[in-house]
PDB file of N, CA and C in Angstrom:
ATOM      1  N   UNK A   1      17.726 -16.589  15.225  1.00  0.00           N
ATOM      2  CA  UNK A   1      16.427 -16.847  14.646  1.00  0.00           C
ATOM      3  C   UNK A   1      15.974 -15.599  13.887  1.00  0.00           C
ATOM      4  N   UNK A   2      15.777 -15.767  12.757  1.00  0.00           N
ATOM      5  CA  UNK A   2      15.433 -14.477  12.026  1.00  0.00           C
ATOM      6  C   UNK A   2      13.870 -14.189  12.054  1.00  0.00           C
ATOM      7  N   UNK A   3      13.557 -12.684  12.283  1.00  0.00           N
ATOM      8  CA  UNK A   3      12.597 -11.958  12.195  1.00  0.00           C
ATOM      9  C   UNK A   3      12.028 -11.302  11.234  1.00  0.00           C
ATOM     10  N   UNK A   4      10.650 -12.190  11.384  1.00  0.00           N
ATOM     11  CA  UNK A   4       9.970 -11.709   9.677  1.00  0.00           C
ATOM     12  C   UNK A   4       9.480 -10.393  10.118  1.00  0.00           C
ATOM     13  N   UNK A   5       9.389  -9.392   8.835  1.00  0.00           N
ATOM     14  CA  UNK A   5       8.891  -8.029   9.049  1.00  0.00           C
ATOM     15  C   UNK A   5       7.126  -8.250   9.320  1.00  0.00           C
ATOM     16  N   UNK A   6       6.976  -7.355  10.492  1.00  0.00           N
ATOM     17  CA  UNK A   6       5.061  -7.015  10.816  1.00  0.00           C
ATOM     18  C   UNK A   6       4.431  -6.835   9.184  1.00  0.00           C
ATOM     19  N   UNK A   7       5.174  -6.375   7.921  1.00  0.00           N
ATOM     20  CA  UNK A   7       4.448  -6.088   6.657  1.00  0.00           C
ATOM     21  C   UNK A   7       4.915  -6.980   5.648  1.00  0.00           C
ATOM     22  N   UNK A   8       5.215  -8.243   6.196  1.00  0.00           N
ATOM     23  CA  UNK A   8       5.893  -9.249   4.878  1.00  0.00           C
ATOM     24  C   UNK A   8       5.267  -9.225   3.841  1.00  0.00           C
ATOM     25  N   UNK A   9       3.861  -9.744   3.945  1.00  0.00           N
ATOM     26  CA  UNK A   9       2.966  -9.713   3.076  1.00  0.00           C
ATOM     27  C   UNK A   9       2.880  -8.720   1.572  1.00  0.00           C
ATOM     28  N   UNK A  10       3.422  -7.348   2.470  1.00  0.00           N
ATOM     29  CA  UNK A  10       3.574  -6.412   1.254  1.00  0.00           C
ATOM     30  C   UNK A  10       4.902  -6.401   0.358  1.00  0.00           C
ATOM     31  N   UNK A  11       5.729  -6.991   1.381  1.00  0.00           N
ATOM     32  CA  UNK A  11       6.937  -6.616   0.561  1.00  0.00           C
ATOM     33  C   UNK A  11       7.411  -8.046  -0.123  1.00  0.00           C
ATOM     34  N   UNK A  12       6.705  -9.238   0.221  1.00  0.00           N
ATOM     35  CA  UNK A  12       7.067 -10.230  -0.527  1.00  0.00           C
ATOM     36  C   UNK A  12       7.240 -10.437  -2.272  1.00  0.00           C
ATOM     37  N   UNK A  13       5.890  -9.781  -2.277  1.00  0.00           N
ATOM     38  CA  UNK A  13       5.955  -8.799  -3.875  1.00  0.00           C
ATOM     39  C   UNK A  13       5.875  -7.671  -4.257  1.00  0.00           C
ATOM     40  N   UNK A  14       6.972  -6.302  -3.437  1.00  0.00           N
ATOM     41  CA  UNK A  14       7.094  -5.154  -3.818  1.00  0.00           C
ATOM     42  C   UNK A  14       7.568  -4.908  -4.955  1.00  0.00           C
ATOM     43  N   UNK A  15       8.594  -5.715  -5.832  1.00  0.00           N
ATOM     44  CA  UNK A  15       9.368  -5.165  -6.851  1.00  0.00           C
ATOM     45  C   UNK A  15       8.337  -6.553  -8.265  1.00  0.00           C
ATOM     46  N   UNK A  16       6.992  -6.900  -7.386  1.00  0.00           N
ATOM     47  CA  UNK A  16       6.944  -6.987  -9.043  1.00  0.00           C
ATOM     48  C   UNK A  16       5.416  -6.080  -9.083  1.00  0.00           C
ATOM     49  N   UNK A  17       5.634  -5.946 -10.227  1.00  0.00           N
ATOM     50  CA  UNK A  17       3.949  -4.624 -10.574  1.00  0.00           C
ATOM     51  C   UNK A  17       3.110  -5.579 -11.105  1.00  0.00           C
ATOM     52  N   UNK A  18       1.978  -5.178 -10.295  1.00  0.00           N
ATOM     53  CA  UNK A  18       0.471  -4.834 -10.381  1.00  0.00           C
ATOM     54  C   UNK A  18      -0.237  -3.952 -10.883  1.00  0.00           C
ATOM     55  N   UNK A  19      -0.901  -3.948 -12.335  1.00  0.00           N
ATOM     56  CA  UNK A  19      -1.260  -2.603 -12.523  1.00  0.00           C
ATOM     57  C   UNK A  19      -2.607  -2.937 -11.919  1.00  0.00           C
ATOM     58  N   UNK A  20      -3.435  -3.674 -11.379  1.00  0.00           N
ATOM     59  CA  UNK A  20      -4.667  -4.017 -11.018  1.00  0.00           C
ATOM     60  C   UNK A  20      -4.808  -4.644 -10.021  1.00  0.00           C
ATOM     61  N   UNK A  21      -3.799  -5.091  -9.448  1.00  0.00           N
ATOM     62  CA  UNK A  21      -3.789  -5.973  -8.353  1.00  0.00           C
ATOM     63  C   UNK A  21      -3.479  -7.280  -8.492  1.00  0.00           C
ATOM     64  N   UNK A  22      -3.585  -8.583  -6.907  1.00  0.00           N
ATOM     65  CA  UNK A  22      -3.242  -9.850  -7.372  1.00  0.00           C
ATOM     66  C   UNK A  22      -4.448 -10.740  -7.636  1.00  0.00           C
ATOM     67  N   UNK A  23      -4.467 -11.180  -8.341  1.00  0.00           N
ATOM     68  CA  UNK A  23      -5.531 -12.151  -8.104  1.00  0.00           C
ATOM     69  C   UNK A  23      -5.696 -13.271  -7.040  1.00  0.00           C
ATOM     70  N   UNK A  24      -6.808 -13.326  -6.693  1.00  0.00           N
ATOM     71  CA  UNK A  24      -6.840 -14.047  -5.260  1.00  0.00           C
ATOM     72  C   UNK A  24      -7.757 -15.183  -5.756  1.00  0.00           C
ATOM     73  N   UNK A  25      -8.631 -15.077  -6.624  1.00  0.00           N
ATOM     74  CA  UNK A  25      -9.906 -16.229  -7.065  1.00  0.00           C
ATOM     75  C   UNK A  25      -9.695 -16.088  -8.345  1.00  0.00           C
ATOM     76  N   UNK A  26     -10.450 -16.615  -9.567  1.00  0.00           N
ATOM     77  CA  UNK A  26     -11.043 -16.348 -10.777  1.00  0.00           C
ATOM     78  C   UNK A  26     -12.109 -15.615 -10.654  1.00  0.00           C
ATOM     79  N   UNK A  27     -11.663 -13.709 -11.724  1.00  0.00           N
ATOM     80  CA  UNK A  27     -12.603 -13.127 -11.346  1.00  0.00           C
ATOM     81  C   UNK A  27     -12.518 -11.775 -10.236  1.00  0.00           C
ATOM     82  N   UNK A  28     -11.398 -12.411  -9.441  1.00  0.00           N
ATOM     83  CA  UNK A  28     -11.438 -11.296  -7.748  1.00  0.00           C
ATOM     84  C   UNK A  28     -10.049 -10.962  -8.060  1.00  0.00           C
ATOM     85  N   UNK A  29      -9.938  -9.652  -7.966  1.00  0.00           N
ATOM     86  CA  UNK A  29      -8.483  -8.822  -7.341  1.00  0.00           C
ATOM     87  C   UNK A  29      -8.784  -8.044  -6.320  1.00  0.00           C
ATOM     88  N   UNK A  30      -7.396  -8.487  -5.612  1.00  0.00           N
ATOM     89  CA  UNK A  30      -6.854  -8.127  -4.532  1.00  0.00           C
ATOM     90  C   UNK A  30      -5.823  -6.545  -5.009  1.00  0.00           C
ATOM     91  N   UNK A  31      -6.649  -5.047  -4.257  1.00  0.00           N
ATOM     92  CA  UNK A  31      -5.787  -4.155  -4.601  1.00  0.00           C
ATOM     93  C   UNK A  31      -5.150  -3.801  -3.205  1.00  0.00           C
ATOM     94  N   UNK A  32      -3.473  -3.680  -3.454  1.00  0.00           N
ATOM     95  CA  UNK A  32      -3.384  -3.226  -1.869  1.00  0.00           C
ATOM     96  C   UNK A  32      -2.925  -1.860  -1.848  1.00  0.00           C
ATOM     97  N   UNK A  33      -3.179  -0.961  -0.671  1.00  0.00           N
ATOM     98  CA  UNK A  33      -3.495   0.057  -1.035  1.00  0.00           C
ATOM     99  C   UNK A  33      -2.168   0.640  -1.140  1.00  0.00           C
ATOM    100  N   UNK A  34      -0.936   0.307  -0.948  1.00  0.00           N
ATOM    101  CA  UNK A  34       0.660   0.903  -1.339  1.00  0.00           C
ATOM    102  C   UNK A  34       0.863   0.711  -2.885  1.00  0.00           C
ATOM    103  N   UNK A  35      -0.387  -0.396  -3.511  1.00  0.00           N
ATOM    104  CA  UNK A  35      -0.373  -0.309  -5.071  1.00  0.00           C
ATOM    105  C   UNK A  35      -1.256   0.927  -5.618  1.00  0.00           C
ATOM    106  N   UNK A  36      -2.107   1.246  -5.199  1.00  0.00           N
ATOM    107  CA  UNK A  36      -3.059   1.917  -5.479  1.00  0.00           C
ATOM    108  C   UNK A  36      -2.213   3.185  -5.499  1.00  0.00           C
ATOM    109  N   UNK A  37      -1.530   3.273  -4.291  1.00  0.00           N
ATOM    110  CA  UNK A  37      -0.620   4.578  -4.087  1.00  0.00           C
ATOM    111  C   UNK A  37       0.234   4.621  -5.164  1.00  0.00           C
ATOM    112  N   UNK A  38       1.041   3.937  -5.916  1.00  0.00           N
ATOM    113  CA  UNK A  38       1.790   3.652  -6.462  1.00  0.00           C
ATOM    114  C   UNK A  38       1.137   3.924  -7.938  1.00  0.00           C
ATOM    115  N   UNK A  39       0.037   3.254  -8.370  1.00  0.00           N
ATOM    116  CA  UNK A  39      -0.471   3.138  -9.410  1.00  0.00           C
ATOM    117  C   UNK A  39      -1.286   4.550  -9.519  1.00  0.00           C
ATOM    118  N   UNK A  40      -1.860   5.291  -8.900  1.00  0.00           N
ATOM    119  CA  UNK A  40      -2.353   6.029  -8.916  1.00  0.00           C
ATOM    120  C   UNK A  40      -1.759   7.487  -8.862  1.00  0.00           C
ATOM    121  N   UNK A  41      -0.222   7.120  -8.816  1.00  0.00           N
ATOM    122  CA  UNK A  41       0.536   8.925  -9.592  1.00  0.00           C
ATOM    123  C   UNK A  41       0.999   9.268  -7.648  1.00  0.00           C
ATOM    124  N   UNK A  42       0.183   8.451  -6.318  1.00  0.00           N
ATOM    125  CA  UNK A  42       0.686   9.348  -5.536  1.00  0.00           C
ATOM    126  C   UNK A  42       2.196   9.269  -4.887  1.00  0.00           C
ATOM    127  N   UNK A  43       3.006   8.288  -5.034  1.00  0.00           N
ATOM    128  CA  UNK A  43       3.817   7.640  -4.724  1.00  0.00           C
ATOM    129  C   UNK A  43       4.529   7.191  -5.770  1.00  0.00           C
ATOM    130  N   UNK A  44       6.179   6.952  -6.071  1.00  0.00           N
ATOM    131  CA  UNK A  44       6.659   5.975  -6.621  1.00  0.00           C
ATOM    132  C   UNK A  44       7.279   4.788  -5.724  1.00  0.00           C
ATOM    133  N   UNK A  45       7.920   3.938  -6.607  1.00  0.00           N
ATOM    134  CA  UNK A  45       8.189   2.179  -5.593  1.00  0.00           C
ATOM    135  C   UNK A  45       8.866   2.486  -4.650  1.00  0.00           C
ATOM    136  N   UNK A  46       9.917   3.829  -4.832  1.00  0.00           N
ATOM    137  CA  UNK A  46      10.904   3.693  -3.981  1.00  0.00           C
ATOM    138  C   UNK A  46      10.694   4.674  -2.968  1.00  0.00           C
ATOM    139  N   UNK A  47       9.552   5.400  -2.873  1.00  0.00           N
ATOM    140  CA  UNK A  47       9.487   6.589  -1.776  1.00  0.00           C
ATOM    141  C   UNK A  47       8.148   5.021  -1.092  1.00  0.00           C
ATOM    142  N   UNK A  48       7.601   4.118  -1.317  1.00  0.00           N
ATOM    143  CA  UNK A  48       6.440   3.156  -1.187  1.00  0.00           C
ATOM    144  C   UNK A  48       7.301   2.568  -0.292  1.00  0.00           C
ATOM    145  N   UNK A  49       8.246   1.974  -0.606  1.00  0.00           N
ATOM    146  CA  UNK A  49       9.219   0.920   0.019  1.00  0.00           C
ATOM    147  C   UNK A  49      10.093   1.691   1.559  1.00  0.00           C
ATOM    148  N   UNK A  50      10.032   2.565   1.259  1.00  0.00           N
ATOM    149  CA  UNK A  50      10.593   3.852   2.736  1.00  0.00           C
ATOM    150  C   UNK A  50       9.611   3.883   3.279  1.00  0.00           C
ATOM    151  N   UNK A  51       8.017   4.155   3.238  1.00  0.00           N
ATOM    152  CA  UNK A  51       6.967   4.020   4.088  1.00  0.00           C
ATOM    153  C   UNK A  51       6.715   2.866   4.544  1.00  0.00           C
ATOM    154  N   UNK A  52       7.094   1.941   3.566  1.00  0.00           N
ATOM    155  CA  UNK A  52       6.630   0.763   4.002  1.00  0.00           C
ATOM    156  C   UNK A  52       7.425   0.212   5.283  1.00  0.00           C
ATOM    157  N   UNK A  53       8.993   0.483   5.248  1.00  0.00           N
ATOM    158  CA  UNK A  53      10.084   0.335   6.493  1.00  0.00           C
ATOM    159  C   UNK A  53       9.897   1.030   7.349  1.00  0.00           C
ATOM    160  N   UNK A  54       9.412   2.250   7.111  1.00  0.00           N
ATOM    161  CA  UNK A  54       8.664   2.707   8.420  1.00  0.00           C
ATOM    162  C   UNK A  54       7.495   1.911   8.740  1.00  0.00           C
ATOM    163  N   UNK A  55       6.792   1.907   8.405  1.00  0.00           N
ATOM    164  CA  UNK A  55       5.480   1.265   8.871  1.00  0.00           C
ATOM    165  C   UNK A  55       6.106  -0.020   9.704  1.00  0.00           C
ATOM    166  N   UNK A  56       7.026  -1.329   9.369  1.00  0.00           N
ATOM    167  CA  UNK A  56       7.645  -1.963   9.617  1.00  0.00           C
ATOM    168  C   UNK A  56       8.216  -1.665  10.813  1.00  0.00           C
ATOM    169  N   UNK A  57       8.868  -0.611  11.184  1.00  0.00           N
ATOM    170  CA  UNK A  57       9.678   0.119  12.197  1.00  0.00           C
ATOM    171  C   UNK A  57       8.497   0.119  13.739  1.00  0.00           C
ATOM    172  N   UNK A  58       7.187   0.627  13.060  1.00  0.00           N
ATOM    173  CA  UNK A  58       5.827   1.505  14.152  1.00  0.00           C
ATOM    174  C   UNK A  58       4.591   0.827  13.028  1.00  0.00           C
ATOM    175  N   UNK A  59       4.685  -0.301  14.078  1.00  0.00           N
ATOM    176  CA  UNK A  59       3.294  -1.120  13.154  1.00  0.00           C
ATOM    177  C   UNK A  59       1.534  -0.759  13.474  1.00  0.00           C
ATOM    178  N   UNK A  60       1.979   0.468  14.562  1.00  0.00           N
ATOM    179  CA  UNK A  60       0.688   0.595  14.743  1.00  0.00           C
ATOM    180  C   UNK A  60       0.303   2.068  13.638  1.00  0.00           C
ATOM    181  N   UNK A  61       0.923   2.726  12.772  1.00  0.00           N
ATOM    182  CA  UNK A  61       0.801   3.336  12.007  1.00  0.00           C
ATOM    183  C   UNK A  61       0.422   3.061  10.885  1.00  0.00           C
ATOM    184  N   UNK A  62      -0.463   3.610  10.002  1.00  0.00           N
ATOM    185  CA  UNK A  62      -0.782   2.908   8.675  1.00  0.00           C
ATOM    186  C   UNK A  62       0.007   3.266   7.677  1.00  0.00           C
ATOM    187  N   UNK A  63      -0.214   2.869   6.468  1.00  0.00           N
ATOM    188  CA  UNK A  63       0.337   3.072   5.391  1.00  0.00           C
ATOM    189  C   UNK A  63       0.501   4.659   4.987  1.00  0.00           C
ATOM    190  N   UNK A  64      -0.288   5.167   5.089  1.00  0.00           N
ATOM    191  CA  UNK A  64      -0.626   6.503   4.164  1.00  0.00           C
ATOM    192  C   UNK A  64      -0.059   7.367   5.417  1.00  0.00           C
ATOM    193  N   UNK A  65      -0.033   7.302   6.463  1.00  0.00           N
ATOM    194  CA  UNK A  65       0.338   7.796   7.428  1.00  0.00           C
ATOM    195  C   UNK A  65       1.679   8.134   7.633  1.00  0.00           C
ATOM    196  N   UNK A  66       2.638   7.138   7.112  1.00  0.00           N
ATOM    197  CA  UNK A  66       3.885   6.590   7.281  1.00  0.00           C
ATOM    198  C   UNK A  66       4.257   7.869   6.028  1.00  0.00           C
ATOM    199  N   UNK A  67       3.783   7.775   5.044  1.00  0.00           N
ATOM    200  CA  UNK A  67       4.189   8.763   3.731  1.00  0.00           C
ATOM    201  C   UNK A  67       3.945   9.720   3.747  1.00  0.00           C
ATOM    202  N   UNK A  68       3.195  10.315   4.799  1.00  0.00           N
ATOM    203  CA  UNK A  68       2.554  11.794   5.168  1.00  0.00           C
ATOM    204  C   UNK A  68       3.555  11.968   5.987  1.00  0.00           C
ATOM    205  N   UNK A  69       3.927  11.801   6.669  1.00  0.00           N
ATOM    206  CA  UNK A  69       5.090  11.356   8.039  1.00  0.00           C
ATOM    207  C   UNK A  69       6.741  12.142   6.818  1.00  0.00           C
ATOM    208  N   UNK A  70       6.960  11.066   6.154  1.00  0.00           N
ATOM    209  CA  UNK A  70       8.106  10.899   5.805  1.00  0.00           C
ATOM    210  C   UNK A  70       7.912  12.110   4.534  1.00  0.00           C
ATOM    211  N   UNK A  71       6.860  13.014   4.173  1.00  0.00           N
ATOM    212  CA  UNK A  71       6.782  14.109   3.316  1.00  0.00           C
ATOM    213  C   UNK A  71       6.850  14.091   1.807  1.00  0.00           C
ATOM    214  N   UNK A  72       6.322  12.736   1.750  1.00  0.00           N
ATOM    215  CA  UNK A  72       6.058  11.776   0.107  1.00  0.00           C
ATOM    216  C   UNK A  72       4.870  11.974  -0.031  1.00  0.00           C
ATOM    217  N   UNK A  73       3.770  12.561   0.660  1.00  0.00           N
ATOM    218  CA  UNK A  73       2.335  12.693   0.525  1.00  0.00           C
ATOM    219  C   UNK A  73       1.461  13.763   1.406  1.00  0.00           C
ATOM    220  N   UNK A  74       0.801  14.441   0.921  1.00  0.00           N
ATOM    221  CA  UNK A  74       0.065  15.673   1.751  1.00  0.00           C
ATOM    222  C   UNK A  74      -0.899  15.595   2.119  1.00  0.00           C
ATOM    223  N   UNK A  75      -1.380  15.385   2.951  1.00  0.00           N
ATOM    224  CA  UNK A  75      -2.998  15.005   3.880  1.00  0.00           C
ATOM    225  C   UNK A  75      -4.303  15.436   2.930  1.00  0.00           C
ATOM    226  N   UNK A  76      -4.060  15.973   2.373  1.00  0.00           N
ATOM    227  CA  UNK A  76      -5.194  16.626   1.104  1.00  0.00           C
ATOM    228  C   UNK A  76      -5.399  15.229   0.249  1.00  0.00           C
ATOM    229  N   UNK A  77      -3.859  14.967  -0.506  1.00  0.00           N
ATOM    230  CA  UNK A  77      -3.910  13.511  -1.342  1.00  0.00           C
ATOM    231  C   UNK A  77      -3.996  12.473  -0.653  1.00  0.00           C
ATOM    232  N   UNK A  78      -3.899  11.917   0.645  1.00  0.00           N
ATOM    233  CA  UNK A  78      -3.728  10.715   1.404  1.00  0.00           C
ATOM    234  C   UNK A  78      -5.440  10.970   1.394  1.00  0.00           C
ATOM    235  N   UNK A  79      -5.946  11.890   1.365  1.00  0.00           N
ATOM    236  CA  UNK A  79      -7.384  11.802   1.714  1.00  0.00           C
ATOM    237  C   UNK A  79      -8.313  11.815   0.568  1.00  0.00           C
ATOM    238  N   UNK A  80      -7.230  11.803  -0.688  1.00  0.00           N
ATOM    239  CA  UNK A  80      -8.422  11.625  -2.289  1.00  0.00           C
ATOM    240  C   UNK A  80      -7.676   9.867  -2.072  1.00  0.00           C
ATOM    241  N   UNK A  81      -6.593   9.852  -1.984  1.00  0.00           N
ATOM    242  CA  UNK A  81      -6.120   7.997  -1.953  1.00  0.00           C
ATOM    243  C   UNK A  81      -7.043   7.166  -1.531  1.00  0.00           C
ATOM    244  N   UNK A  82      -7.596   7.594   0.107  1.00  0.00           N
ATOM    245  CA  UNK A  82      -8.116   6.724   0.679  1.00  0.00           C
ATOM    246  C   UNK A  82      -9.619   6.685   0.551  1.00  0.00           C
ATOM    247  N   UNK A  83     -10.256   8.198  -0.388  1.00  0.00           N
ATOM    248  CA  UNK A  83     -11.449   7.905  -1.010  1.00  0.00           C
ATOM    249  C   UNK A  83     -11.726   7.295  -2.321  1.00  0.00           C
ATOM    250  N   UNK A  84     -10.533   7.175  -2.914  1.00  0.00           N
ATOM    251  CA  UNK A  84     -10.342   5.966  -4.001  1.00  0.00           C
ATOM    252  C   UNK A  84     -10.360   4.771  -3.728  1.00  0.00           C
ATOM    253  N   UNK A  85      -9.527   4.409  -2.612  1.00  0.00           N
ATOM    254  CA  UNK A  85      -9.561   3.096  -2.015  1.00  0.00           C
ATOM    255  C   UNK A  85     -11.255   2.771  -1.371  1.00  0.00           C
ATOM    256  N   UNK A  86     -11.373   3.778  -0.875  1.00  0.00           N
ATOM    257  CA  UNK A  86     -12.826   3.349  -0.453  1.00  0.00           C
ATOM    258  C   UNK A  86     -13.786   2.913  -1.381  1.00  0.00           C
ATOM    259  N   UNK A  87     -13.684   3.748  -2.632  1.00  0.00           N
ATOM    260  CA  UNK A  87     -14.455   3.727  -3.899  1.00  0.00           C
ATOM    261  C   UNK A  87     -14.924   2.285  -4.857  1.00  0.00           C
ATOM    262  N   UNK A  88     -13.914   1.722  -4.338  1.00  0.00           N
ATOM    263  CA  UNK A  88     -13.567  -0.305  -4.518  1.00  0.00           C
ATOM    264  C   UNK A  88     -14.548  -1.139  -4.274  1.00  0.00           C
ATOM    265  N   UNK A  89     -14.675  -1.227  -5.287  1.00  0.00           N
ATOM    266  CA  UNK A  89     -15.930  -2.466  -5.379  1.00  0.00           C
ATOM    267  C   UNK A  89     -15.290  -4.153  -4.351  1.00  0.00           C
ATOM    268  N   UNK A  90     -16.351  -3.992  -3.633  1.00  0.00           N
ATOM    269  CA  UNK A  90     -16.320  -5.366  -2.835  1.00  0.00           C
ATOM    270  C   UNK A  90     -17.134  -6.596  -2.815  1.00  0.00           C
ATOM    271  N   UNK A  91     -16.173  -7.574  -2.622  1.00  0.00           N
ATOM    272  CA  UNK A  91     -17.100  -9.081  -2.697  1.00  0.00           C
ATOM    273  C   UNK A  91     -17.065  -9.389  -1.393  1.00  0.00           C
ATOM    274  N   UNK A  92     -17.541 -10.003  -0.872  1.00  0.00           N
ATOM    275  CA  UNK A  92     -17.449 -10.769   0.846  1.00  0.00           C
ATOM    276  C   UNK A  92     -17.563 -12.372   0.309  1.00  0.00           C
ATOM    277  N   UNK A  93     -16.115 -12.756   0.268  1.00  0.00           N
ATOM    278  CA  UNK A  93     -16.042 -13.919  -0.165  1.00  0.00           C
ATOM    279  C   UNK A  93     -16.662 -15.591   0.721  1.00  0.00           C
TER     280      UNK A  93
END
C-alpha cells in the first residue's frame, strides 16, 4: 500500500512555477510559503525540494526550519521571509 508524503500538497505542483501563487477563487491567490521562498531570491527549486524531503522525513518541523537546518538559509533571512509572508494581505473566505 503506498504512502502519500505528510507534504503532498506541496509537492504535487513543485516543478510547475508560480510567480504569484495558485489561484483558489476568482480574484484570491493562494501563496505558499516554499514559493515565496523560491520567488523571493531566498531559495532555489532544488535546495526547496531537499527541505521539503526533509520536512517530509520530521513533519513536526516547518518549512523555513528544514532550510536553516540543511544551511540553504540563515535565521536573519528565514526571519525577513517570514515577515514577508506575514506582510500578505488576507481574505477569510
Amino acid at each position: 500500500m503506498p504512502c502519500a508524503p505528510a507534504n503532498a500538497p506541496e509537492l504535487d505542483d513543485f516543478f510547475t512555477y508560480a510567480p504569484v501563487g495558485v489561484e483558489v477563487e476568482p480574484g484570491l491567490v493562494e501563496v505558499r510559503f516554499g514559493e515565496l521562498l523560491v520567488t523571493g531570491g531566498y531559495l532555489d527549486r532544488g535546495q526547496l525540494l531537499r527541505a521539503l524531503q526533509l520536512q517530509d522525513r520530521c513533519p513536526r518541523l516547518r518549512l523555513g526550519l528544514c532550510a536553516v537546518a540543511l544551511g540553504f538559509l540563515g535565521r536573519a533571512a528565514l526571519a525577513r521571509a517570514v515577515a514577508a509572508w506575514s506582510a500578505l494581505t488576507t481574505v477569510d473566505v
